[in-house]
Protein backbone atom coordinates (compact mmCIF):
# COMPACT_ATOMS: atom_id res chain seq x y z
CA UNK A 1 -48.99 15.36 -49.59
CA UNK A 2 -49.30 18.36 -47.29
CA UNK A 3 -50.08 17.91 -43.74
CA UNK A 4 -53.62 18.97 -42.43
CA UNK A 5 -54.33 20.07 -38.81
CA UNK A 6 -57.05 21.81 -37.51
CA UNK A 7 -58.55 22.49 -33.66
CA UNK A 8 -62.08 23.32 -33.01
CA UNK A 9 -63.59 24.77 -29.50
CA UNK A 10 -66.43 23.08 -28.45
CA UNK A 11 -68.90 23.29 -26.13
CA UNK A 12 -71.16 20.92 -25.09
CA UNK A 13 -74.31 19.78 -23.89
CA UNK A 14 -73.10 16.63 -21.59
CA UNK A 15 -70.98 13.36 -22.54
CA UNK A 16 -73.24 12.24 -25.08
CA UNK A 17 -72.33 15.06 -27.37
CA UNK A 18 -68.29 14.88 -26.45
CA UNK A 19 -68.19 11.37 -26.74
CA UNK A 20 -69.76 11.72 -30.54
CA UNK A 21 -67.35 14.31 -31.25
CA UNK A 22 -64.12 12.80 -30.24
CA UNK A 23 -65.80 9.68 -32.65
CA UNK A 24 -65.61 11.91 -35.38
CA UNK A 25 -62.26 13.50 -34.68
CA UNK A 26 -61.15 9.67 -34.49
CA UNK A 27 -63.01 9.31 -38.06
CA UNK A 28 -61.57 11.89 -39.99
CA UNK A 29 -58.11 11.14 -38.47
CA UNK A 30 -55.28 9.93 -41.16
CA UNK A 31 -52.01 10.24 -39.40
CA UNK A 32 -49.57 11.66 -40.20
CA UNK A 33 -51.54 13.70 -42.94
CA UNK A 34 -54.84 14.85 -41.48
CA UNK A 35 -55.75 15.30 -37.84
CA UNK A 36 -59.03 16.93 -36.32
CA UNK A 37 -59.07 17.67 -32.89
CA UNK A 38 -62.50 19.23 -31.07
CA UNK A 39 -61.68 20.75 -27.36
CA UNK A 40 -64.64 19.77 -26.32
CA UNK A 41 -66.16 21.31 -22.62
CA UNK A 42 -69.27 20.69 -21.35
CA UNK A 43 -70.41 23.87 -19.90
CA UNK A 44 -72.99 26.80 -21.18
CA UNK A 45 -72.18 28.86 -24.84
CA UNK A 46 -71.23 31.50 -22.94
CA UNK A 47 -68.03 29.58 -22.63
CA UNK A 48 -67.24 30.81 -25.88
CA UNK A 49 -66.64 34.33 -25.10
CA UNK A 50 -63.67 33.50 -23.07
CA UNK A 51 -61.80 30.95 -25.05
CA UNK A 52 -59.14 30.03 -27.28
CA UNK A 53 -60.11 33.19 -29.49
CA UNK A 54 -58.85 31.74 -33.06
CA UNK A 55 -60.58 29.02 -32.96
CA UNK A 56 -63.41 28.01 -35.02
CA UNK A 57 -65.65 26.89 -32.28
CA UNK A 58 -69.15 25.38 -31.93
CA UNK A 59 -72.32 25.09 -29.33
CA UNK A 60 -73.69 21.77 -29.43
CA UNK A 61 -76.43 21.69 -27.34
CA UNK A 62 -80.37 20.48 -27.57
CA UNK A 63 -83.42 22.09 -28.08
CA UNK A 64 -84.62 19.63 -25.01
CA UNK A 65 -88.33 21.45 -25.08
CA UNK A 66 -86.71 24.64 -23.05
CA UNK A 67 -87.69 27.29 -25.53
CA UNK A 68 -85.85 30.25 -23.21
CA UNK A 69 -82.48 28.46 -23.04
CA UNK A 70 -82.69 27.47 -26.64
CA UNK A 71 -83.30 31.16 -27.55
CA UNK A 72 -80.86 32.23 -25.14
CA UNK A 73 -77.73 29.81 -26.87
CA UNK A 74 -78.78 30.88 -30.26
CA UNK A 75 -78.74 34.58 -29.43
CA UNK A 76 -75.10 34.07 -27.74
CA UNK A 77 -73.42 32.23 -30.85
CA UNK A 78 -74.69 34.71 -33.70
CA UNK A 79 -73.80 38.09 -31.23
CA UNK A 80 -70.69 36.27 -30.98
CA UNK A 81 -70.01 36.10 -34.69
CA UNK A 82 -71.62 39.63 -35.48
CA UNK A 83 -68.54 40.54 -32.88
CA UNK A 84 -66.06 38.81 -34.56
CA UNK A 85 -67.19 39.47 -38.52
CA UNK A 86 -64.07 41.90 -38.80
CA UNK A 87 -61.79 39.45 -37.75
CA UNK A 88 -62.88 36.58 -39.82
CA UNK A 89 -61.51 37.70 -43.12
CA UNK A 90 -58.02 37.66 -41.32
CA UNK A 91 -58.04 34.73 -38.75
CA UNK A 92 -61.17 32.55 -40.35
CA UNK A 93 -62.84 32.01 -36.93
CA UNK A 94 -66.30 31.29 -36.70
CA UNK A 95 -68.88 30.26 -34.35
CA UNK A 96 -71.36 28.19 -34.97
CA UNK A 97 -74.52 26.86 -32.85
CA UNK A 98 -74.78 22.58 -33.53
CA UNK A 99 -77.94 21.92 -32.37
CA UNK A 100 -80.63 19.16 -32.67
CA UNK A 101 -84.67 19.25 -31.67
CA UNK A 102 -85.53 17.95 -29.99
CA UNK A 103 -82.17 16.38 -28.67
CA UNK A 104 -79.16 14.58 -29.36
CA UNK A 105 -80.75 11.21 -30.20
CA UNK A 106 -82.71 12.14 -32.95
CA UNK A 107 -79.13 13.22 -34.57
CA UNK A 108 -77.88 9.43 -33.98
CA UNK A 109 -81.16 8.05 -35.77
CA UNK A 110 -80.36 9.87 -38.63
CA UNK A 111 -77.16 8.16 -38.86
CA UNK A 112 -78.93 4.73 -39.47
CA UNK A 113 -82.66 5.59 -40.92
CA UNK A 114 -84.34 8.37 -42.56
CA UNK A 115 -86.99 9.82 -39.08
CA UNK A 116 -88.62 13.15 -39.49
CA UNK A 117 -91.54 12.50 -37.20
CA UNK A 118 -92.64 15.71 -34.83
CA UNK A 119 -92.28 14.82 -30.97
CA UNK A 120 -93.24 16.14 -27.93
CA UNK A 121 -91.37 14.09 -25.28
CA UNK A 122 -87.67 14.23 -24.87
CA UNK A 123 -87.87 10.15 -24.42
CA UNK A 124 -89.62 9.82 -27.48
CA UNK A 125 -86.81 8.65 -29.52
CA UNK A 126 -85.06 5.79 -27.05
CA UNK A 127 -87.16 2.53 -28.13
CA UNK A 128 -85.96 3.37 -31.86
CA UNK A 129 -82.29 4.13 -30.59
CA UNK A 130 -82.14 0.58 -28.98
CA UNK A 131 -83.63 -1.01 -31.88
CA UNK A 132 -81.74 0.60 -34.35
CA UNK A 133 -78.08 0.26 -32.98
CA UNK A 134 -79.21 -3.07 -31.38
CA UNK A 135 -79.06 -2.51 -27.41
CA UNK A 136 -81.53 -4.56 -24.85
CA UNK A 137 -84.15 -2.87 -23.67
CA UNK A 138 -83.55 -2.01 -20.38
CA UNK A 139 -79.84 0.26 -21.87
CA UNK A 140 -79.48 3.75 -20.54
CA UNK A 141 -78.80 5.27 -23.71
CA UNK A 142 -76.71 7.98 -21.55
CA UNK A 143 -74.54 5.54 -20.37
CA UNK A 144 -70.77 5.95 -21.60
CA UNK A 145 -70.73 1.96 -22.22
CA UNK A 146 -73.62 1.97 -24.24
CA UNK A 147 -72.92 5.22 -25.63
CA UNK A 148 -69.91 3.69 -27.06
CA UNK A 149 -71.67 0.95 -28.64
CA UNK A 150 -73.25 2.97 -30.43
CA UNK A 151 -70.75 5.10 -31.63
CA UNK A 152 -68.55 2.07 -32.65
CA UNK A 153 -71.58 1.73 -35.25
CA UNK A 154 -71.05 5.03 -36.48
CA UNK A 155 -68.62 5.20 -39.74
CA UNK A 156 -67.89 8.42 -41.64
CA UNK A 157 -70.79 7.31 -44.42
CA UNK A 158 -72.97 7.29 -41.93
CA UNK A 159 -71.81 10.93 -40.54
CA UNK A 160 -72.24 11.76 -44.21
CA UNK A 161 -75.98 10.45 -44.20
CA UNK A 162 -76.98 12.32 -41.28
CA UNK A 163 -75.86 15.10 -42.46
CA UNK A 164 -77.68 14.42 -46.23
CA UNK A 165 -80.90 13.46 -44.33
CA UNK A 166 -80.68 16.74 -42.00
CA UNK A 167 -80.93 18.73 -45.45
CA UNK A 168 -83.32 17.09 -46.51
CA UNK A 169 -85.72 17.52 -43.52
CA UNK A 170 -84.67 21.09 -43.97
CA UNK A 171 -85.62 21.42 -47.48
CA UNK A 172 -88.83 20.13 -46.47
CA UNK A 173 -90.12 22.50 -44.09
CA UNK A 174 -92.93 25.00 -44.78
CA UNK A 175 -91.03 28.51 -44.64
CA UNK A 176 -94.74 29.82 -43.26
CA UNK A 177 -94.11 27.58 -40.29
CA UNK A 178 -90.55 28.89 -40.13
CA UNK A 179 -89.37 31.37 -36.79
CA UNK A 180 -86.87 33.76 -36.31
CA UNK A 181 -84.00 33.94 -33.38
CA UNK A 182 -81.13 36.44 -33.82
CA UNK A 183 -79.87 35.82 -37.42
CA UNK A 184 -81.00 32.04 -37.47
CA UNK A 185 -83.91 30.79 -38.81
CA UNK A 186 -85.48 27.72 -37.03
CA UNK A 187 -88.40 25.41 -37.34
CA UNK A 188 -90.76 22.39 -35.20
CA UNK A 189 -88.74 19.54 -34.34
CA UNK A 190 -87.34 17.67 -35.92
CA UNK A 191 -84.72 20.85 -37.06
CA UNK A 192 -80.94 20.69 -36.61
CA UNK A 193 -78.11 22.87 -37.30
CA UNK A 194 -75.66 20.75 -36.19
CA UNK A 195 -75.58 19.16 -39.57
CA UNK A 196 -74.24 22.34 -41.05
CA UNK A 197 -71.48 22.64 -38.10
CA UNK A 198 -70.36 19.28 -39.20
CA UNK A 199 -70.61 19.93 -43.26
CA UNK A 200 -68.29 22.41 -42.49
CA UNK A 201 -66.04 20.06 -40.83
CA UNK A 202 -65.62 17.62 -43.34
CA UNK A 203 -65.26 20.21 -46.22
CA UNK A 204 -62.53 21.85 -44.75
CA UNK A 205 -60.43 18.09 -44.19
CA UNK A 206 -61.51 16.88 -47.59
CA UNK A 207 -63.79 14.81 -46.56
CA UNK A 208 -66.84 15.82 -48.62
């Protein structure tokens, strides 16, 4: 059996969105013969102009109900790849944007249960986050000991079903209701890319 290794650039949001990655990384892992590794940063997407240039790499940040910043990340990962299209038929790098509307914890619902209800406050998700991964309810979700409870929850399958039930909210949208940034083509919450980010992943190591 050949040996499969592969390093992604990532930048991210806060620790919520490192900590899930590194879960991931610790998911696909099968050592000696397949190892993922995300370099994960949190800092703006304009990180990715400066670093590690062959990497795939990846903006995972929220939609968070800041409409300019959202626009702006967008904007910065597809110039990024329009930049880079001649030198992805020879190195392979891409850059993707990973994000989720309205943020991160909507992603780790979809883990669990299938949630395509339209919000319009960034806390609208926590009482279902407790329930659903069994915290008390007075846990700051944001906390790195309850975040990893909840990723110690999280197994590949369920990885897999977020990123089945992401599709599906996709396939479900109204194309009328649909609006354009850059090259990418975005919706109301609840919308995600971050699902495809991660499809990607888990093609590439087999695990799809």
């Amino acid at each position: 059996m050949g040996k499969y290794r592969k390093t992604y650039l990532c930048i991210c949001d806060g620790q919520q969105e490192t900590m899930y990655l590194n879960h991931v990384a610790k998911l696909i892992k099968d050592f000696p013969h397949k190892v993922v590794k995300f370099n994960t940063f949190e800092d703006s997407p304009y990180r990715l102009e400066k670093r590690y240039e062959a990497y795939d790499s990846a903006a995972v940040f929220d939609f968070d109900n800041n409409e300019v910043e959202f626009k702006k990340n967008i904007e910065i990962c597809d110039s990024l790849n329009k930049k880079l299209k001649p030198l992805k038929r020879k190195e392979g790098r891409h850059i993707y944007h990973a994000y989720s509307s309205v943020n991160f914890d909507l992603w780790l619902i979809l883990h669990k249960e299938d949630y395509n209800k339209s919000v319009t406050k960034n806390d609208a998700y926590i009482s279902d986050i407790r329930r659903i991964f069994d915290l008390n309810q007075t846990d700051n979700i944001k906390n790195e000991e309850v975040i990893n409870k909840i990723l110690s929850q999280i197994t590949l399958d369920d990885v897999k079903s977020a990123i089945r039930r992401a599709e599906t909210i996709r396939k479900n949208k109204v194309k009328a209701d649909s609006t354009k940034i850059g090259n990418t083509t975005i919706y109301s919450n609840p919308d995600f890319s971050i699902h495809e980010f991660l499809r990607a992943v888990l093609a590439d190591s087999g695990d799809l």
